[in-house]
PDB file of N, CA and C in Angstrom:
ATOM      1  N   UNK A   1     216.468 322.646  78.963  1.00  0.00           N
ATOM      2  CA  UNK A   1     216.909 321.346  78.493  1.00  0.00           C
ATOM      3  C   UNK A   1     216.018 320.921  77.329  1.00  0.00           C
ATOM      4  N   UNK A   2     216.624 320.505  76.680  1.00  0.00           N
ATOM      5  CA  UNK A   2     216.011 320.104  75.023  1.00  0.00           C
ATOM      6  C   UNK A   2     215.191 318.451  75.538  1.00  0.00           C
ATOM      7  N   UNK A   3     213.727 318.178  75.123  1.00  0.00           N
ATOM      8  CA  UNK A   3     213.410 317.308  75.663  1.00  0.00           C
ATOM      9  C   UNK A   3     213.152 316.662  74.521  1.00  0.00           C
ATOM     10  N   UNK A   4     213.238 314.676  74.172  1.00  0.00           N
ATOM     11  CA  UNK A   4     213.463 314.018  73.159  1.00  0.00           C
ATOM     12  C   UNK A   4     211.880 313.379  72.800  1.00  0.00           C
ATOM     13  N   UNK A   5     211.636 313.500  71.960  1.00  0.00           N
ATOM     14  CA  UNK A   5     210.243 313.374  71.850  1.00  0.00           C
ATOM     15  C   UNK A   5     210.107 312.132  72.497  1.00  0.00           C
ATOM     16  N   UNK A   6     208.352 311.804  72.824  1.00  0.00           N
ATOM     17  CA  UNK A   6     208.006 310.396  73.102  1.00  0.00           C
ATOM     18  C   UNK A   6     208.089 309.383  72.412  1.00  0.00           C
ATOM     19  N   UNK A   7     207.934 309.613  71.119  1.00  0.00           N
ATOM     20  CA  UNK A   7     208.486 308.186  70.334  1.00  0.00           C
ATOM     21  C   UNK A   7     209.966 307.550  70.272  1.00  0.00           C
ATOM     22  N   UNK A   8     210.721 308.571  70.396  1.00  0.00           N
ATOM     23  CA  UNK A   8     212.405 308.430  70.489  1.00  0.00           C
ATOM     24  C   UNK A   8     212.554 307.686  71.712  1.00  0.00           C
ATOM     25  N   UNK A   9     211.807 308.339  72.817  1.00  0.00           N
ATOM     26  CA  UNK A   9     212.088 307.698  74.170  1.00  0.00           C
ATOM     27  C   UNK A   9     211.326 306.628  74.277  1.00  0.00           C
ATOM     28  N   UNK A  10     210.240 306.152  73.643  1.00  0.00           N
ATOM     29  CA  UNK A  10     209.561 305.071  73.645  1.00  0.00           C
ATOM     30  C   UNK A  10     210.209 303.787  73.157  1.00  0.00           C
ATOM     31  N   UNK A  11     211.271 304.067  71.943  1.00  0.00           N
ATOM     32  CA  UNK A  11     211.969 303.131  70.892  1.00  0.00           C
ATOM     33  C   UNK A  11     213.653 303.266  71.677  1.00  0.00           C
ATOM     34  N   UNK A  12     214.034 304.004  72.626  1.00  0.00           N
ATOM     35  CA  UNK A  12     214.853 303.829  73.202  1.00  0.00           C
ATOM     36  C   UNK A  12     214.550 302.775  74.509  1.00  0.00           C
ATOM     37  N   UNK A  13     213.667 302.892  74.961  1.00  0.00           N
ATOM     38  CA  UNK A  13     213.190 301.907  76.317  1.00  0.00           C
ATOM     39  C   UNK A  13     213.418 300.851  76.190  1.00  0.00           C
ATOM     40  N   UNK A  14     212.264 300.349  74.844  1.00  0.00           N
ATOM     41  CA  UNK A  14     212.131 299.479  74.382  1.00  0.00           C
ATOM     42  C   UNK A  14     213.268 298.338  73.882  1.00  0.00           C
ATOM     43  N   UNK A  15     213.830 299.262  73.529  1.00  0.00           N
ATOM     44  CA  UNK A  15     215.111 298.491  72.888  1.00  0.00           C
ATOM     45  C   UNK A  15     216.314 297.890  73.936  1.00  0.00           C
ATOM     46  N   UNK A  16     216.296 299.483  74.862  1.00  0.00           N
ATOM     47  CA  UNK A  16     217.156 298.947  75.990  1.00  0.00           C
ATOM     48  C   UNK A  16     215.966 297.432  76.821  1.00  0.00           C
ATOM     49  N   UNK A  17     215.068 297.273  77.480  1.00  0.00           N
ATOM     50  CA  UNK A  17     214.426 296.289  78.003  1.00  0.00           C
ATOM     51  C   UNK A  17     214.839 295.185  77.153  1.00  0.00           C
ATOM     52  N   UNK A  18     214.538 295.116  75.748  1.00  0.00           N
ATOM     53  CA  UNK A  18     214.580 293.748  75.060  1.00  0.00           C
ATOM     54  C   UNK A  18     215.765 293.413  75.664  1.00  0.00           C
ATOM     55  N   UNK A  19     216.757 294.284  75.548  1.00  0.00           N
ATOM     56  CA  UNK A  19     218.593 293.786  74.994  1.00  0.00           C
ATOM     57  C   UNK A  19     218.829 293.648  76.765  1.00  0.00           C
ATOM     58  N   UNK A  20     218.417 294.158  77.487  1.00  0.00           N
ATOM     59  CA  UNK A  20     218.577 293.562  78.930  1.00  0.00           C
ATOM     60  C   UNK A  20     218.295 292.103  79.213  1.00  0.00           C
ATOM     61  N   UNK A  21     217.224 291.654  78.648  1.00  0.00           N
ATOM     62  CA  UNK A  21     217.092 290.226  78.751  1.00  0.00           C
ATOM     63  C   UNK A  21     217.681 289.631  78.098  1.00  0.00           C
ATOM     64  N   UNK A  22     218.306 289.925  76.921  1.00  0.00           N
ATOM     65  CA  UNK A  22     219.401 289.244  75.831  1.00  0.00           C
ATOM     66  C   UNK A  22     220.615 289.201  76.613  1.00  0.00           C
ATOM     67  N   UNK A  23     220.851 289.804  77.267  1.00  0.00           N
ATOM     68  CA  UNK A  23     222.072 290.332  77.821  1.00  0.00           C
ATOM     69  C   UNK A  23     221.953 289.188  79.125  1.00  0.00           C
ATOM     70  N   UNK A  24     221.170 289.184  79.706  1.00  0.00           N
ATOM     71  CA  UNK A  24     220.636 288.300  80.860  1.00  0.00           C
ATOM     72  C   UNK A  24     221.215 286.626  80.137  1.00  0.00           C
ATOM     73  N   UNK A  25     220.525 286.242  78.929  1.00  0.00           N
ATOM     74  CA  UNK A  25     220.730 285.074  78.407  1.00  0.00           C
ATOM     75  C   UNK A  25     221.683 284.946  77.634  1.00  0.00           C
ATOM     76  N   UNK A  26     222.351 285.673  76.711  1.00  0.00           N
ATOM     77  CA  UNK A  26     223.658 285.753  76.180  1.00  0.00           C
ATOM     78  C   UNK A  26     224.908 286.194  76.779  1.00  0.00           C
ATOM     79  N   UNK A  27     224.942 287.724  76.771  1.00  0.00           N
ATOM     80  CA  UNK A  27     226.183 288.389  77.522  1.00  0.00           C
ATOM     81  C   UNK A  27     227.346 288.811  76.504  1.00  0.00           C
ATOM     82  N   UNK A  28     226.700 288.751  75.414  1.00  0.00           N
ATOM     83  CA  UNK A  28     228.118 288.950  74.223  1.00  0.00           C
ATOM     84  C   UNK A  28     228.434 290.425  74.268  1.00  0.00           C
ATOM     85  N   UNK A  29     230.086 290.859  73.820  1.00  0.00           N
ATOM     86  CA  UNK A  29     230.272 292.042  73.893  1.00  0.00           C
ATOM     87  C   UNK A  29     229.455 292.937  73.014  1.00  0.00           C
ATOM     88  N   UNK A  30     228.869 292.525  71.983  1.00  0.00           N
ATOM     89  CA  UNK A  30     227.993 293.218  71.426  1.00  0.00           C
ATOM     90  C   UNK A  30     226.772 294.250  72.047  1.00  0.00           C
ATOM     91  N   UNK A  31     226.095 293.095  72.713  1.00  0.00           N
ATOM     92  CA  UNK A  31     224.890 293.481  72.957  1.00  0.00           C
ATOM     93  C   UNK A  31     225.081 294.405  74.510  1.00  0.00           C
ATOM     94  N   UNK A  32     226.137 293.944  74.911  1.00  0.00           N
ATOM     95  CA  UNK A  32     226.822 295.413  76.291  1.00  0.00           C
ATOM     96  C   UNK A  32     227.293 296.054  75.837  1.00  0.00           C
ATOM     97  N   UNK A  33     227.569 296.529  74.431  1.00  0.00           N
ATOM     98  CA  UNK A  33     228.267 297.904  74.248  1.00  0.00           C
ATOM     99  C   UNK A  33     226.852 298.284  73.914  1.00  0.00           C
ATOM    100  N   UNK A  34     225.863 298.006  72.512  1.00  0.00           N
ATOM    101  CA  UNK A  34     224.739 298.319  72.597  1.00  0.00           C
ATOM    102  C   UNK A  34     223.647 299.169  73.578  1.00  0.00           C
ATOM    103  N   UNK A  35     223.685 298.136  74.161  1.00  0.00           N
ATOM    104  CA  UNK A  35     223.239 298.781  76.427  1.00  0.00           C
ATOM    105  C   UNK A  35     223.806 299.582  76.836  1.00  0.00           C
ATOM    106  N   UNK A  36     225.303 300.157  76.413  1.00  0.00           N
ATOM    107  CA  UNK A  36     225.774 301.330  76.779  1.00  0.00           C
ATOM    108  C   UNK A  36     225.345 302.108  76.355  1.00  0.00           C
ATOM    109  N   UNK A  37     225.956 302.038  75.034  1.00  0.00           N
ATOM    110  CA  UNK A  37     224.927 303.356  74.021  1.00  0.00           C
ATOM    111  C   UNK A  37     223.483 303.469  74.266  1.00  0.00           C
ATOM    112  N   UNK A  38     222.745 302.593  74.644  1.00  0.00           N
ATOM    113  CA  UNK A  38     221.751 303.346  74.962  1.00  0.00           C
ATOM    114  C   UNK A  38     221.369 303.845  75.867  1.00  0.00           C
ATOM    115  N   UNK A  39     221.517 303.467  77.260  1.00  0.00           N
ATOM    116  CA  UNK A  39     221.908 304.314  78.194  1.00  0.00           C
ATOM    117  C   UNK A  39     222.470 305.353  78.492  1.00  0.00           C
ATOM    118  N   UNK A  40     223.647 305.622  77.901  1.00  0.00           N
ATOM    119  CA  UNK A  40     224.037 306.902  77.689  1.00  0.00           C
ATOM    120  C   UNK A  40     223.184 307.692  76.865  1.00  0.00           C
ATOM    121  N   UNK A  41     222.593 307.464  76.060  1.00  0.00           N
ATOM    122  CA  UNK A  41     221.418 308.246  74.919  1.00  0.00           C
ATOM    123  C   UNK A  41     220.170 308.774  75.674  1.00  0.00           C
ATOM    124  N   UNK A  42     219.372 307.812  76.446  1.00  0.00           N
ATOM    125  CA  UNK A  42     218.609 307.265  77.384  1.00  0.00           C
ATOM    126  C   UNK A  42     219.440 308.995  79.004  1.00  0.00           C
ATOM    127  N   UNK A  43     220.349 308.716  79.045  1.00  0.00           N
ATOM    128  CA  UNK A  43     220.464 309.520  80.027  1.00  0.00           C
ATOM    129  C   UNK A  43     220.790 310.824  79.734  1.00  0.00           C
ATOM    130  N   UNK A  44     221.786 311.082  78.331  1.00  0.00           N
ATOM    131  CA  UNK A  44     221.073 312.724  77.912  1.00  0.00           C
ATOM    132  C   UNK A  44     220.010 312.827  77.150  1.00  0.00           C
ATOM    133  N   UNK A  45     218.904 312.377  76.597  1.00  0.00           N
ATOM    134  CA  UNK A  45     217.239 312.473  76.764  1.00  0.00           C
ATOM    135  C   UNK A  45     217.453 313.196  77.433  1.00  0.00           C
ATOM    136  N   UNK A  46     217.112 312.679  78.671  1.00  0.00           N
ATOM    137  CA  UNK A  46     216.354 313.035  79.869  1.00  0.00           C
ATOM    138  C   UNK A  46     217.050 313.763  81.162  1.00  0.00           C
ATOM    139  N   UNK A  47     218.378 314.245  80.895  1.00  0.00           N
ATOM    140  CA  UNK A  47     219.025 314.844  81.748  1.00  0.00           C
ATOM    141  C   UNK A  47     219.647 313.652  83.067  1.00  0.00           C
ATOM    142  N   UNK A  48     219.675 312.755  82.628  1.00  0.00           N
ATOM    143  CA  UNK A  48     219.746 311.969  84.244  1.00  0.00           C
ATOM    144  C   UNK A  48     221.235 311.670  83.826  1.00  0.00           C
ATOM    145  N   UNK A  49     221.969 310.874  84.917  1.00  0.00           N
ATOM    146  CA  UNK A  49     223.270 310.628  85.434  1.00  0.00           C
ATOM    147  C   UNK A  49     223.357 309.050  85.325  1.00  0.00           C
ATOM    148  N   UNK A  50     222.192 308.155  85.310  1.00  0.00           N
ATOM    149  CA  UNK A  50     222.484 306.658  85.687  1.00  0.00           C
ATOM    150  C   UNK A  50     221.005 306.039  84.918  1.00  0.00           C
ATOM    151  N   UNK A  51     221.342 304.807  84.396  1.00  0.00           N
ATOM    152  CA  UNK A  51     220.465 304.399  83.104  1.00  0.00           C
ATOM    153  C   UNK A  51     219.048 304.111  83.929  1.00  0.00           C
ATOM    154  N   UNK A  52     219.015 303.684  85.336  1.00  0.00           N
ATOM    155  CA  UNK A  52     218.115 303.635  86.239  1.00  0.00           C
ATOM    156  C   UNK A  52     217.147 304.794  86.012  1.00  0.00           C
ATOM    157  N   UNK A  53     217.507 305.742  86.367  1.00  0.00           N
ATOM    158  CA  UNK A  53     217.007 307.097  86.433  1.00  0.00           C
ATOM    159  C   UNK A  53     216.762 307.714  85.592  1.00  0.00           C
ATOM    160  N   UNK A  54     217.347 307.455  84.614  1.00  0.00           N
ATOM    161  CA  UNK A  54     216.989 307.742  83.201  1.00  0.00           C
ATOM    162  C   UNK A  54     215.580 306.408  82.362  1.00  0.00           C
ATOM    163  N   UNK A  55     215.520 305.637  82.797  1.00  0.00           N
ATOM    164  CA  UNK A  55     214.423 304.750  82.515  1.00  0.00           C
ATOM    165  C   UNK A  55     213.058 305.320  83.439  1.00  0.00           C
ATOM    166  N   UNK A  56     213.201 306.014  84.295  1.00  0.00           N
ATOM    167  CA  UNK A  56     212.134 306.260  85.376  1.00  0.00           C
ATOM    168  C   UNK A  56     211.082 307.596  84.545  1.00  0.00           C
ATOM    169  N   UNK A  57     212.319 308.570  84.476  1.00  0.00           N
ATOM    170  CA  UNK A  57     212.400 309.808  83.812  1.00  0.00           C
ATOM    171  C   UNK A  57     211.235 309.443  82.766  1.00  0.00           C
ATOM    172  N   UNK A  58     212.528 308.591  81.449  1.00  0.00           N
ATOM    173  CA  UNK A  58     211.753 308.384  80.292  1.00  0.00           C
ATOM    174  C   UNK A  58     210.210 307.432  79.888  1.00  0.00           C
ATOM    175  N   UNK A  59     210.128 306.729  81.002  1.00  0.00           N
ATOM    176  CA  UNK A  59     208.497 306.419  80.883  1.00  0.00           C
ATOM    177  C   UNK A  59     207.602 307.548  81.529  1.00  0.00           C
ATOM    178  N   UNK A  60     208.423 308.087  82.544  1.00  0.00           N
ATOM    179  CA  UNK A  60     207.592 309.132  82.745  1.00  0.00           C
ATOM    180  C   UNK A  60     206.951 310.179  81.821  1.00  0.00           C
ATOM    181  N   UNK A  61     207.641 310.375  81.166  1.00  0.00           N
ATOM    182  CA  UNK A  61     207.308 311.574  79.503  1.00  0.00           C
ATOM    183  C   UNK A  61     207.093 310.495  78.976  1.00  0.00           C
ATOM    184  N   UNK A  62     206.111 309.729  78.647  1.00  0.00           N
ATOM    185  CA  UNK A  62     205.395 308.878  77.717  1.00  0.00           C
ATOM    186  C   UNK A  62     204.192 309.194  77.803  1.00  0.00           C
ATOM    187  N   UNK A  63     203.311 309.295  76.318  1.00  0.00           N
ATOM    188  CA  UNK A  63     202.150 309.011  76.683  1.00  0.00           C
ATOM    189  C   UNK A  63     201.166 307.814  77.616  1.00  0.00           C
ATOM    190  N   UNK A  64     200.887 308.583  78.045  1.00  0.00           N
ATOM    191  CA  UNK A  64     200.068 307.742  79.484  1.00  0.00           C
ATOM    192  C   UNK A  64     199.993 307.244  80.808  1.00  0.00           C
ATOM    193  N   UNK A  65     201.367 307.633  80.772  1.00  0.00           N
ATOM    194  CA  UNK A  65     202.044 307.551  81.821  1.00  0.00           C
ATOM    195  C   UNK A  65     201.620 308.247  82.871  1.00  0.00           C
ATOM    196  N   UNK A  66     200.877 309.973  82.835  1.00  0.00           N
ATOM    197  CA  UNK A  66     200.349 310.328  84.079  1.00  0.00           C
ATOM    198  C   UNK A  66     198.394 310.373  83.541  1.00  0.00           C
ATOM    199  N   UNK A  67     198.149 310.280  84.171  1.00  0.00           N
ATOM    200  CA  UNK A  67     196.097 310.980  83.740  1.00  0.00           C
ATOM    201  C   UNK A  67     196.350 312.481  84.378  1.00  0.00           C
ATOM    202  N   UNK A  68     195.983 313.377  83.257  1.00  0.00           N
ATOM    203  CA  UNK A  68     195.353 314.345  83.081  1.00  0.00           C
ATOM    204  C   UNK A  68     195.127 314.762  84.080  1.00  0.00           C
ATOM    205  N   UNK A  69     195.066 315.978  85.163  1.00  0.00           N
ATOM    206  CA  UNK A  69     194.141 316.794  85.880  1.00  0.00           C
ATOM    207  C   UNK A  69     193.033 317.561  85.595  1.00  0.00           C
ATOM    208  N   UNK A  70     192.024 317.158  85.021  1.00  0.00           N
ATOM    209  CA  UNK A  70     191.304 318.232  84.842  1.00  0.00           C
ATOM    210  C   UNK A  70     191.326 319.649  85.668  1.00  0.00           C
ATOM    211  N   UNK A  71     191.359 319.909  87.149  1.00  0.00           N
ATOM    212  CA  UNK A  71     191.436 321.029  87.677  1.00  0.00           C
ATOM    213  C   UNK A  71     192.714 321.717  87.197  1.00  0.00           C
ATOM    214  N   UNK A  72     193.521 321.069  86.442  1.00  0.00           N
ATOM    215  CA  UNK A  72     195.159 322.142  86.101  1.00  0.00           C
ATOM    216  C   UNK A  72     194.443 322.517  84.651  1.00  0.00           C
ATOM    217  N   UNK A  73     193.739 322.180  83.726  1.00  0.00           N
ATOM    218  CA  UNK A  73     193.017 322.362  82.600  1.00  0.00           C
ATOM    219  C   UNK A  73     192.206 323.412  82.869  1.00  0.00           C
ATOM    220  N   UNK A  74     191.718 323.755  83.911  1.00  0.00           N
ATOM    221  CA  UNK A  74     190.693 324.074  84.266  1.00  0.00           C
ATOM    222  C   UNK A  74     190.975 325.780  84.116  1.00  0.00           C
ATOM    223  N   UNK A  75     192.008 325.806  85.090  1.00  0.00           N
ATOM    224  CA  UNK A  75     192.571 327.016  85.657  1.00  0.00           C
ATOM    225  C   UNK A  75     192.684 328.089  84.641  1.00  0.00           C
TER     226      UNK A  75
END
């Protein structure tokens, strides 16, 4: 599986979170087709099926998201 770099998935998150709360306080058809598209984008990234799971995924492949093992470095 082709994996989408961290900045792509970083500026995809991001964008989906803002427009969730827009969406929360507005609701225009705009900004839910928007939320689609990115979700769907958001879910082939990362191989997932549902924008949930695909948000989990994609912070997961972010920088910083896990600390390092040194003992897997090690080996």
């Amino acid at each position: 599986m082709l994996m989408a770099h961290p900045v792509v998935l970083s500026k995809l998150v991001e964008e989906y979170e803002a427009l969730s709360v827009l969406h929360a306080e507005d609701g225009s058809r705009e900004v839910r087709r928007r939320m689609e598209d990115l979700a769907y984008t958001l879910c082939v990234s990362t191989g997932t099926r549902d924008v949930d799971t695909a948000l989990i995924a994609a912070r997961h492949r972010l920088p910083g998201a896990r600390p390092e093992d040194d003992s897997v470095l090690m080996a």
